[in-house]
N, C-alpha and C. Protein backbone atom coordinates (compact mmCIF):
# COMPACT_ATOMS: atom_id res chain seq x y z
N UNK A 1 76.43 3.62 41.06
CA UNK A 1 77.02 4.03 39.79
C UNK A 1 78.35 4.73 40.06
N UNK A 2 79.43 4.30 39.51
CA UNK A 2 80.72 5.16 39.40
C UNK A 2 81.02 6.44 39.11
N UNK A 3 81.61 6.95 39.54
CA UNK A 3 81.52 8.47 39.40
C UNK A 3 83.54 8.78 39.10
N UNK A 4 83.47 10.10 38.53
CA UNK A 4 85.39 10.32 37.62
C UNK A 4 85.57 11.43 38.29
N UNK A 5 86.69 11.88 39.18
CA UNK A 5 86.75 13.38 39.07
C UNK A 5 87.77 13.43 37.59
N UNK A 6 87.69 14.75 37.12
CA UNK A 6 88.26 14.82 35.90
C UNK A 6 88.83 16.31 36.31
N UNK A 7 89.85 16.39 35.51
CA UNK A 7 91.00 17.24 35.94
C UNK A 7 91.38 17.87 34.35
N UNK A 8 91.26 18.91 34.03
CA UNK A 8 91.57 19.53 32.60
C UNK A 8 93.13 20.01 33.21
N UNK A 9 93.98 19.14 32.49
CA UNK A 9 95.44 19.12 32.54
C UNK A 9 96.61 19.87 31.93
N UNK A 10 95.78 19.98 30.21
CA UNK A 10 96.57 20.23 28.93
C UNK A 10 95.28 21.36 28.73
N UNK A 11 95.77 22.54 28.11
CA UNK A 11 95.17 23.55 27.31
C UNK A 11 94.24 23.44 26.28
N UNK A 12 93.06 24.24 26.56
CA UNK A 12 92.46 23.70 25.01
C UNK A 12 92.61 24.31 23.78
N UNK A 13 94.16 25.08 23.68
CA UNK A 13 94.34 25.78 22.68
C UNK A 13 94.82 24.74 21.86
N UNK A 14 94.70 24.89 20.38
CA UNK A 14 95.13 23.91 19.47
C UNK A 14 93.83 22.83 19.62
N UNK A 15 93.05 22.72 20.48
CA UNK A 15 92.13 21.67 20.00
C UNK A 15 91.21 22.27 19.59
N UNK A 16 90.22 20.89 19.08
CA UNK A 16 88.90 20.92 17.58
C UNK A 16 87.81 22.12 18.45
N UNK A 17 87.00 22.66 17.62
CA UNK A 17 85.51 23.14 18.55
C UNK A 17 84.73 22.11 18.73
N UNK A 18 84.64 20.64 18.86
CA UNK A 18 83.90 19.80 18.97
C UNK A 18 84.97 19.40 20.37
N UNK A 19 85.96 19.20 20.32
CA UNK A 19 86.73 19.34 21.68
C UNK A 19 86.62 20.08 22.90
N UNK A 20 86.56 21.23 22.32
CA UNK A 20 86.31 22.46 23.19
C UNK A 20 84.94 22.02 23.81
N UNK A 21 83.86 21.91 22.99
CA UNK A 21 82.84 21.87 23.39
C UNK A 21 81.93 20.65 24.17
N UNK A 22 82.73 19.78 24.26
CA UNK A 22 82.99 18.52 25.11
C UNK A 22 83.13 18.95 26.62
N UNK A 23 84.45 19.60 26.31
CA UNK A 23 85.09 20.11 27.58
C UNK A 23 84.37 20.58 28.46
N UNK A 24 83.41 21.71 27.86
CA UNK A 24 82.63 22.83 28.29
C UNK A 24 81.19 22.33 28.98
N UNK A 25 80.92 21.15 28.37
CA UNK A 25 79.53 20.48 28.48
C UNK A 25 79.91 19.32 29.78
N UNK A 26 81.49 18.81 30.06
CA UNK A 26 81.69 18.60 31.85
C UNK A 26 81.74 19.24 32.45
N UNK A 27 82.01 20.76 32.10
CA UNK A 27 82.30 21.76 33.04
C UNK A 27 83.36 22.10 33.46
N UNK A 28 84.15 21.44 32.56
CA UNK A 28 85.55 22.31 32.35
C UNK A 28 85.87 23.63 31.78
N UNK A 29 86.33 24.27 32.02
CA UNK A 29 86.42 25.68 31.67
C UNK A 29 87.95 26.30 31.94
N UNK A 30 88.72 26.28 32.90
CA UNK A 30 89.81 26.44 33.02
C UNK A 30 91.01 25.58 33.27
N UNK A 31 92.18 25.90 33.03
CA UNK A 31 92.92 25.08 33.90
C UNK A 31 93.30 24.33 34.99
N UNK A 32 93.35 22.58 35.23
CA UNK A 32 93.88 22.55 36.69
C UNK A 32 92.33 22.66 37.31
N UNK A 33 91.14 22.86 36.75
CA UNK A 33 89.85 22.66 37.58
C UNK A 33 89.56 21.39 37.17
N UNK A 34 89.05 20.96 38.74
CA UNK A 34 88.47 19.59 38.94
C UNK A 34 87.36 19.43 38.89
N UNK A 35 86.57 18.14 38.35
CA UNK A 35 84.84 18.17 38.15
C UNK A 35 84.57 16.71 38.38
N UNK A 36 83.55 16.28 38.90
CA UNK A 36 83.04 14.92 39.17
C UNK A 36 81.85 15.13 38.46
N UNK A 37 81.87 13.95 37.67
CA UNK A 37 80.92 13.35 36.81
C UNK A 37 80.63 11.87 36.91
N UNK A 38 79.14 11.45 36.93
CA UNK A 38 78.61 10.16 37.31
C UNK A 38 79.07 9.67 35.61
N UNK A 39 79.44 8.44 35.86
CA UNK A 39 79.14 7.45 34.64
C UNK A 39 78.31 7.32 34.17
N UNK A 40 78.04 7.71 33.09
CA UNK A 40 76.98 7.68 31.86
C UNK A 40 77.74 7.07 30.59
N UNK A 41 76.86 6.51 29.54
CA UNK A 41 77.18 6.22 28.38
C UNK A 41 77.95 7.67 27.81
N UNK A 42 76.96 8.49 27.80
CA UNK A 42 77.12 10.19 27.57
C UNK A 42 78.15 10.76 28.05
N UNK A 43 78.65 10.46 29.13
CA UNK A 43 79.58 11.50 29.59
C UNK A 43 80.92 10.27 29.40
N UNK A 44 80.80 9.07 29.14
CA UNK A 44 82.21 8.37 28.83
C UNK A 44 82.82 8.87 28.21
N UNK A 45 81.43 8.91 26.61
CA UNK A 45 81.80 9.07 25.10
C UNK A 45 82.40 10.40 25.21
N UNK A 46 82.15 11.82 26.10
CA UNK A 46 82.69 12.79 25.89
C UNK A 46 84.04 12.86 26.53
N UNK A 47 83.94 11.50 27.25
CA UNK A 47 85.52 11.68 28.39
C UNK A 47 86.60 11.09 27.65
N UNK A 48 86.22 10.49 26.04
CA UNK A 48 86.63 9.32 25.72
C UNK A 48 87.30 10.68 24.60
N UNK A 49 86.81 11.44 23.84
CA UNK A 49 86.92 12.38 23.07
C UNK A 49 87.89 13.51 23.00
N UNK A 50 88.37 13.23 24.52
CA UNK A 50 89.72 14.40 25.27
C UNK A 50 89.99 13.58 26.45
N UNK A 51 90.42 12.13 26.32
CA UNK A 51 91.14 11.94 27.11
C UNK A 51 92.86 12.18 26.87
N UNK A 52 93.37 12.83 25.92
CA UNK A 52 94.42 13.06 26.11
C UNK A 52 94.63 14.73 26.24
N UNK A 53 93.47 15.60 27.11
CA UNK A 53 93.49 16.78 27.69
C UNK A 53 93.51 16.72 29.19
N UNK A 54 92.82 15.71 29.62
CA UNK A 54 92.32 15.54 30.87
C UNK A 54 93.03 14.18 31.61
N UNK A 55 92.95 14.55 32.98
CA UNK A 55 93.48 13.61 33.66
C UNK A 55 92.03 12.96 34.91
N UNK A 56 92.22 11.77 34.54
CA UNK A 56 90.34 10.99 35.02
C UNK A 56 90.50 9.85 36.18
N UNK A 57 90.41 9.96 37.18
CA UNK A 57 90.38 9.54 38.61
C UNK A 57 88.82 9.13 39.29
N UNK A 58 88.74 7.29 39.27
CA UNK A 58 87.46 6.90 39.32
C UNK A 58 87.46 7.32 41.00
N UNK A 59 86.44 7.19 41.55
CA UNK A 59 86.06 7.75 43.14
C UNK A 59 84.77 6.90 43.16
N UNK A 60 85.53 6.21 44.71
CA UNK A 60 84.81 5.25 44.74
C UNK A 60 83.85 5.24 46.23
């Protein structure tokens, strides 16, 4: 199964609480922190929701 590191790039000020809370549920939390997450339906749809916060690098 494919796996993303994901990179919170852009601030989550100005975004939705359904944004925020996306964020929070990969385990993003600050700036510039990196997180690997396996491919799931689940975790696409949330990668899919703030991909223009995050920067997403498949690892192979």
């Amino acid at each position: 199964m494919a796996k993303y590191n994901i990179t919170l790039v852009r601030s989550k000020n100005g975004a939705t609480k359904r944004q925020i809370a996306n964020l929070t549920s990969l385990g993003l939390h600050k700036m510039h922190q990196t997180v690997t997450v396996e491919s799931t339906p689940v975790s696409e749809g949330m990668i899919e929701k703030v991909r223009h916060l995050v920067e997403i690098v498949e690892v192979k």
